[in-house]
Protein backbone atom coordinates (compact mmCIF):
# COMPACT_ATOMS: atom_id res chain seq x y z
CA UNK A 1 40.39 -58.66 -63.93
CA UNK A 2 40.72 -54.98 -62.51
CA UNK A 3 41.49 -54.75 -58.95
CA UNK A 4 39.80 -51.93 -56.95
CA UNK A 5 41.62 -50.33 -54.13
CA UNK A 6 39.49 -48.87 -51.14
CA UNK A 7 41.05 -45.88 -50.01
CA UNK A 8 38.30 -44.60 -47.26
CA UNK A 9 34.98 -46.40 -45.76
CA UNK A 10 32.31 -43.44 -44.55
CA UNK A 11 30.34 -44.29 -41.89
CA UNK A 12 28.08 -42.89 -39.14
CA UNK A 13 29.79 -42.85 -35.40
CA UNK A 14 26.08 -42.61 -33.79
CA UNK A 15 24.48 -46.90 -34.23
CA UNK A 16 28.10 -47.65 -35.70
CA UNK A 17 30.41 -47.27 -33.40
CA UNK A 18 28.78 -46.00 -30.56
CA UNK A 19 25.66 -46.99 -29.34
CA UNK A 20 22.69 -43.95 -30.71
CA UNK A 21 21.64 -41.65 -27.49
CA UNK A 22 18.68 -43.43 -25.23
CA UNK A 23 15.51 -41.20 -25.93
CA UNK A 24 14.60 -41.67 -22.39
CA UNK A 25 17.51 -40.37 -21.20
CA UNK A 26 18.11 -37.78 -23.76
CA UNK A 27 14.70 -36.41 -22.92
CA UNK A 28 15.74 -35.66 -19.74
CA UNK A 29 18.95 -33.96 -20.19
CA UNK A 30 17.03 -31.77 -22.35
CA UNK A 31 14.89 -30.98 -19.62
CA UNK A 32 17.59 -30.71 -17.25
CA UNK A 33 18.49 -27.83 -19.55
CA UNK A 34 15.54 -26.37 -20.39
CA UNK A 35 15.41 -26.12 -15.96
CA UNK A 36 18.58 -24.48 -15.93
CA UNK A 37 17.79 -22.13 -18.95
CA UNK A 38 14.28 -21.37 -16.26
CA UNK A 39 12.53 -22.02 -19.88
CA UNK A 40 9.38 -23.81 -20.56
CA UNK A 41 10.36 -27.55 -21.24
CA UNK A 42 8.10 -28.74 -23.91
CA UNK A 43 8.58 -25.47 -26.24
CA UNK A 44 13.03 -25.73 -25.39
CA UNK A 45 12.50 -29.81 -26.27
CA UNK A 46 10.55 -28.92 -29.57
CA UNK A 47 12.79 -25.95 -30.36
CA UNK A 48 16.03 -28.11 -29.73
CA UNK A 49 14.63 -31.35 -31.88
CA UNK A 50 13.23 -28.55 -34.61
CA UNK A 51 16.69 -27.07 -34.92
CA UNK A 52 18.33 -30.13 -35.36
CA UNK A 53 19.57 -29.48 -38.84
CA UNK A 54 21.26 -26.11 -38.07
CA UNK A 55 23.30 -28.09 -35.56
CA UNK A 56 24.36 -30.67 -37.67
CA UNK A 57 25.28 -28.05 -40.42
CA UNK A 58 27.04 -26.24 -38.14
CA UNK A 59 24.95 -22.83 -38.47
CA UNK A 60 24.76 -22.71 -35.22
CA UNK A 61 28.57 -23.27 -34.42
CA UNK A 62 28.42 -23.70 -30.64
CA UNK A 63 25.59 -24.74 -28.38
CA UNK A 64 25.39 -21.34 -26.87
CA UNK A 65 24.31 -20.68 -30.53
CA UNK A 66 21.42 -23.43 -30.36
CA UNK A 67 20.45 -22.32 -26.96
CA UNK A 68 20.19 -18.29 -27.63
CA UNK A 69 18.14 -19.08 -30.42
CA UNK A 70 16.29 -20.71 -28.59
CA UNK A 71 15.80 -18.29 -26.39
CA UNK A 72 15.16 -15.88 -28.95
CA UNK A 73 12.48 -18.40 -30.26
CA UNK A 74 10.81 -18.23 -26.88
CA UNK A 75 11.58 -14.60 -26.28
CA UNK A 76 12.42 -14.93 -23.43
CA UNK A 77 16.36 -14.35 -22.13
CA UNK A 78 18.85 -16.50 -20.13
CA UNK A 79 21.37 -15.50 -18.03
CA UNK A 80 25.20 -16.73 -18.47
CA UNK A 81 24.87 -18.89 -15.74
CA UNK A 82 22.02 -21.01 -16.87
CA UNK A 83 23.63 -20.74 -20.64
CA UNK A 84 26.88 -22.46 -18.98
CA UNK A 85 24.88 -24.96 -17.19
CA UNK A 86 22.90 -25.80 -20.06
CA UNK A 87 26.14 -26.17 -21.65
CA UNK A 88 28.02 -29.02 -19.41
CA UNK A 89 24.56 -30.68 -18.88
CA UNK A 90 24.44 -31.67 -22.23
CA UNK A 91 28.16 -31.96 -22.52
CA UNK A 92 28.58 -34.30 -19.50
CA UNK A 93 25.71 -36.40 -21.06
CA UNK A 94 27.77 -36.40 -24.69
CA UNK A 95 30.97 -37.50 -23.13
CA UNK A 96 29.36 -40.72 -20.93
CA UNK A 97 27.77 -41.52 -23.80
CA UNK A 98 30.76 -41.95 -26.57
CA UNK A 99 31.92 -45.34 -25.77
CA UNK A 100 33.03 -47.24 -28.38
CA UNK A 101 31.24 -50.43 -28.86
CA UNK A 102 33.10 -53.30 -27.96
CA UNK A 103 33.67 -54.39 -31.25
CA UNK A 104 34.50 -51.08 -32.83
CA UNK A 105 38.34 -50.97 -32.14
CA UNK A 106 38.83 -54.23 -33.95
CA UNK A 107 36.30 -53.32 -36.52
CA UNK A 108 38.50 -50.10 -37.16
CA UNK A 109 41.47 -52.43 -36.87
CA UNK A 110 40.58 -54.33 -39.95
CA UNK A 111 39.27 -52.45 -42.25
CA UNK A 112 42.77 -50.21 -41.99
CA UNK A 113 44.16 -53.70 -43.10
């Protein structure tokens, strides 16, 4: 009998490890930005959820990327200022939100065994 050796598990951190963003509450940091950007919040929510994928591919490499094409989109500019504040909104959200579950640690734990 042949023995197979598992050299890496592949998983996703959003559901996994972490608990996946609250919609609720994600909606409103996007509006918090879309405020901040002084840009109409249901076109910046669509635009943001629409370009999703160039995010996630990293075509847009920074979220000053996401949110001048956005802009762009909208034609209609943003200042520094609101670009920066869009910026930490979302960041500050990211950062309260990636908690480890309270199993992952140990999960992690074992499967390195």
């Amino acid at each position: 009998m042949q023995v197979t050796i598992i050299k890496a598990v592949i998983f996703d951190l959003f559901g996994t490890l972490i608990e996946n963003f609250n919609a609720q509450e994600y909606r409103q940091v996007l509006s918090r930005m879309a405020s901040s950007l002084s840009l109409p919040e249901a076109s910046f929510y669509d635009l943001w959820y629409n370009s999703f994928n160039q995010r996630a591919l990293g075509i847009f490499k920074t979220l000053e990327e996401s949110i001048r094409f956005i802009s762009k989109e909208l034609n209609k500019p943003v200042v520094k200022s609101g670009i920066e504040e869009a910026i930490r909104i979302r960041l500050d959200y990211t950062k309260k939100t990636l908690v480890p579950r309270e199993d992952a640690i140990e999960t992690l734990k074992q499967l390195k065994k």
